[in-house]
C-alpha atoms as a PDB file:
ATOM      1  CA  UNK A   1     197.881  24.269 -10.059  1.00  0.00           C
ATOM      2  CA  UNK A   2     198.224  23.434 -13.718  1.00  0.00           C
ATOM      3  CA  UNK A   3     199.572  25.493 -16.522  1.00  0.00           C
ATOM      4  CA  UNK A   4     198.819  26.043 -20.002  1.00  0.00           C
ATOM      5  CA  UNK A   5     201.205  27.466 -22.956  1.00  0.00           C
ATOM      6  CA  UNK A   6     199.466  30.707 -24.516  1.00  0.00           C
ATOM      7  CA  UNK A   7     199.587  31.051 -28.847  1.00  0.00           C
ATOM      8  CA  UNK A   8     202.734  33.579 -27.456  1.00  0.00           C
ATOM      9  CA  UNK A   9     204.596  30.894 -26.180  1.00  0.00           C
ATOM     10  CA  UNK A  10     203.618  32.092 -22.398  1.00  0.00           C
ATOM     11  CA  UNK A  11     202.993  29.726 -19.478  1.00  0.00           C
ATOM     12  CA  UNK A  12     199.386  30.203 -18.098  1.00  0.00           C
ATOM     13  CA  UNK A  13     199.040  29.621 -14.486  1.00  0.00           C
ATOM     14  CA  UNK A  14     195.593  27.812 -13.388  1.00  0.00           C
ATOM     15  CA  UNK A  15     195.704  27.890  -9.583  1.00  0.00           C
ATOM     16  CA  UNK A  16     192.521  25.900  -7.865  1.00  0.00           C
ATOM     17  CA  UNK A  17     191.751  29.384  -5.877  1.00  0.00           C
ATOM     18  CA  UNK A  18     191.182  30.430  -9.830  1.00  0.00           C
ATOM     19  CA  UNK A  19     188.895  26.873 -10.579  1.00  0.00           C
ATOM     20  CA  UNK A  20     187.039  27.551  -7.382  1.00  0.00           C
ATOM     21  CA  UNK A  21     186.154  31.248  -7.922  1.00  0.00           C
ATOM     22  CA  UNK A  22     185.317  30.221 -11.808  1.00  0.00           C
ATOM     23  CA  UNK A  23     182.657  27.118 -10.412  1.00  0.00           C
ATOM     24  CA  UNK A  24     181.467  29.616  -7.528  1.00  0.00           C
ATOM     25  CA  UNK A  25     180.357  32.241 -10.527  1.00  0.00           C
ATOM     26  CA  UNK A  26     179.694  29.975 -13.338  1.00  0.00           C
ATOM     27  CA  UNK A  27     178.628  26.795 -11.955  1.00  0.00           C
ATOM     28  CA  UNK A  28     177.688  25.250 -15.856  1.00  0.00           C
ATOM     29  CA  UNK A  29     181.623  25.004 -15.999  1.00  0.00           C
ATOM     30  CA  UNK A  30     182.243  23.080 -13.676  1.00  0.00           C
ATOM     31  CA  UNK A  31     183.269  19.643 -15.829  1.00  0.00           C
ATOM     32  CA  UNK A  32     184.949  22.535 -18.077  1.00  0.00           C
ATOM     33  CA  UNK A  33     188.319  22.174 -16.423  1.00  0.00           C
ATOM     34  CA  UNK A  34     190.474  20.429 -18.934  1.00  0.00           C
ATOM     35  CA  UNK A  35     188.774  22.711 -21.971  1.00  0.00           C
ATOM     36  CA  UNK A  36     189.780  25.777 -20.057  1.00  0.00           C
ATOM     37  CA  UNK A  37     193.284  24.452 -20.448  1.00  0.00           C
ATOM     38  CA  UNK A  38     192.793  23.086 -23.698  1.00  0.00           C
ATOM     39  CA  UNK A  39     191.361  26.821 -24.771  1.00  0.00           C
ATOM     40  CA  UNK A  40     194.596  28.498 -23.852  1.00  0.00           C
ATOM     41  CA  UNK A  41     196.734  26.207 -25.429  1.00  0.00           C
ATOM     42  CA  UNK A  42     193.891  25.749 -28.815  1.00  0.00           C
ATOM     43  CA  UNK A  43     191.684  29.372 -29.053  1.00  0.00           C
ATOM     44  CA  UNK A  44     189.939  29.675 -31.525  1.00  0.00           C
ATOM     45  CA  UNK A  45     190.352  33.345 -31.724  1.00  0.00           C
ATOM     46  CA  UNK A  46     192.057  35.646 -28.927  1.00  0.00           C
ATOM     47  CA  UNK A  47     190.375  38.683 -28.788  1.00  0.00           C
ATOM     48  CA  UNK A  48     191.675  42.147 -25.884  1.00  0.00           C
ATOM     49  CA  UNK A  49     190.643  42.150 -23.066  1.00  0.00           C
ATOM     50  CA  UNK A  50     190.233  44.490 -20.355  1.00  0.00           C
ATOM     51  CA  UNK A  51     193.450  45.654 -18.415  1.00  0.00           C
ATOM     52  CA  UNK A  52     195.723  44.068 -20.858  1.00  0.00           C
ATOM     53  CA  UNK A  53     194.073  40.682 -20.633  1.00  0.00           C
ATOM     54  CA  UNK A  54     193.314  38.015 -23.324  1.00  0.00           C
ATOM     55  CA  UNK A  55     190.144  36.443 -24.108  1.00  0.00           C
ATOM     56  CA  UNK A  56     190.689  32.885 -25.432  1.00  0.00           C
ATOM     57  CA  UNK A  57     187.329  31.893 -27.306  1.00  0.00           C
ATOM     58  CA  UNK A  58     186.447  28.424 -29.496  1.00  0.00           C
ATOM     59  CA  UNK A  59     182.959  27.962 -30.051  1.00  0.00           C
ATOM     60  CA  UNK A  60     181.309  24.717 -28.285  1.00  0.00           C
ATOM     61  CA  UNK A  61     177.893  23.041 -29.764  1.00  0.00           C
ATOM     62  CA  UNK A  62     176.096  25.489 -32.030  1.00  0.00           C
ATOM     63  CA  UNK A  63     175.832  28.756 -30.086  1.00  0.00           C
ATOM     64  CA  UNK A  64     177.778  28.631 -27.377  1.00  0.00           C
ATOM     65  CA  UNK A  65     181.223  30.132 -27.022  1.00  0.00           C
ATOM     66  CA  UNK A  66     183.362  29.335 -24.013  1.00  0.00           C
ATOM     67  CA  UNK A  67     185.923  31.800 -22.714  1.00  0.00           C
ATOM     68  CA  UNK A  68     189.240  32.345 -21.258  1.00  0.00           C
ATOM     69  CA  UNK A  69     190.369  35.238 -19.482  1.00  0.00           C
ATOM     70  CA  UNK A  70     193.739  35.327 -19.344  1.00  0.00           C
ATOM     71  CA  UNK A  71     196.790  38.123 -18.424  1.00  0.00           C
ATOM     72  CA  UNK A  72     200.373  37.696 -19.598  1.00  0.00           C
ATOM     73  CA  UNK A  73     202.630  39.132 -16.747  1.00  0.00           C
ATOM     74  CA  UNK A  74     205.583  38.544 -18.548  1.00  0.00           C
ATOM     75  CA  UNK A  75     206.975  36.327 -20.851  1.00  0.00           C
ATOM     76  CA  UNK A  76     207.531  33.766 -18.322  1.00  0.00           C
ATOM     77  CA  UNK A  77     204.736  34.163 -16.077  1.00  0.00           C
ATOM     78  CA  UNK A  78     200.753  34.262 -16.764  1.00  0.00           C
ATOM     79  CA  UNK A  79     197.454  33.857 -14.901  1.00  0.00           C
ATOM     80  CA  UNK A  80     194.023  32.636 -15.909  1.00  0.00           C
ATOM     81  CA  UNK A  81     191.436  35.424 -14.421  1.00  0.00           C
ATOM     82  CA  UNK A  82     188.110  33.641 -15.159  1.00  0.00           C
ATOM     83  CA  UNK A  83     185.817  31.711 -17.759  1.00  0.00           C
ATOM     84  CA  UNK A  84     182.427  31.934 -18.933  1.00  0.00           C
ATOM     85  CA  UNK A  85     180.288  31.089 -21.442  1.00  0.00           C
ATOM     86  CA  UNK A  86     178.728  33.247 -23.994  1.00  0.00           C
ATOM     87  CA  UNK A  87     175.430  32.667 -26.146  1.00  0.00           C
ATOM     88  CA  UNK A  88     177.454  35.584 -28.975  1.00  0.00           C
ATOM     89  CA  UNK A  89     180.659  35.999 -29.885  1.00  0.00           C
ATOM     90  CA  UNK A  90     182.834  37.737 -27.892  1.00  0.00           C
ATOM     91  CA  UNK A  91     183.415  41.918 -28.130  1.00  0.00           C
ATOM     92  CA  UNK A  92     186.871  42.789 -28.577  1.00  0.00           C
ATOM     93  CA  UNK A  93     189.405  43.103 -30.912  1.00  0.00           C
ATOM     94  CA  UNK A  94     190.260  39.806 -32.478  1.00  0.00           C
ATOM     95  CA  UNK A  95     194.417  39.792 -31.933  1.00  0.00           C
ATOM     96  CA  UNK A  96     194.814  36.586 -33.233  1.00  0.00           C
ATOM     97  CA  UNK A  97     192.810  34.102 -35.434  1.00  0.00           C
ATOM     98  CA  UNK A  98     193.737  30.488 -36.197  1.00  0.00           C
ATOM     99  CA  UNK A  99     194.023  29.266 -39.911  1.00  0.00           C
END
């Protein structure tokens, strides 16, 4: 398991039972694992996501956006869900934008 601290200051658990469903599903991420950290830690924009979940987005190449799906238990505890990668933007309400 590694973690990653969230723009809200929250560590993001990454548990290999996470990796392996993400590389099961999305097999073009699996050399991805460090950027799915990295994401968390560095978005781009967070955007909602479903069931109180955050979507953690930077753009990679020239139209391809990889994301981060991501739920904040608490302010101690948080759990990456899965990650994907996108030939648009992400839908959803941008929550936070960097500068």
């Amino acid at each position: 398991m590694d973690i990653a601290i969230s723009v809200n200051k929250v560590p993001i658990r990454f548990t290999y039972e996470r990796w392996y469903h993400i590389t099961e599903n999305h097999d073009d991420l699996a050399s991805y694992f460090h950027e799915i950290l990295d994401l968390i830690e560095n978005p781009e924009i967070i955007c909602c996501g479903n069931n109180s979940s955050f979507k953690a987005t930077k753009i990679f190449g020239k139209k391809k956006w990889l994301v981060v799906v991501y739920k904040e238990i608490s302010k101690n505890d948080g759990v990456v869900i899965t990650a994907y990668f996108l030939s648009t933007k992400p839908k959803g309400e941008v929550i936070w934008k960097r500068h």
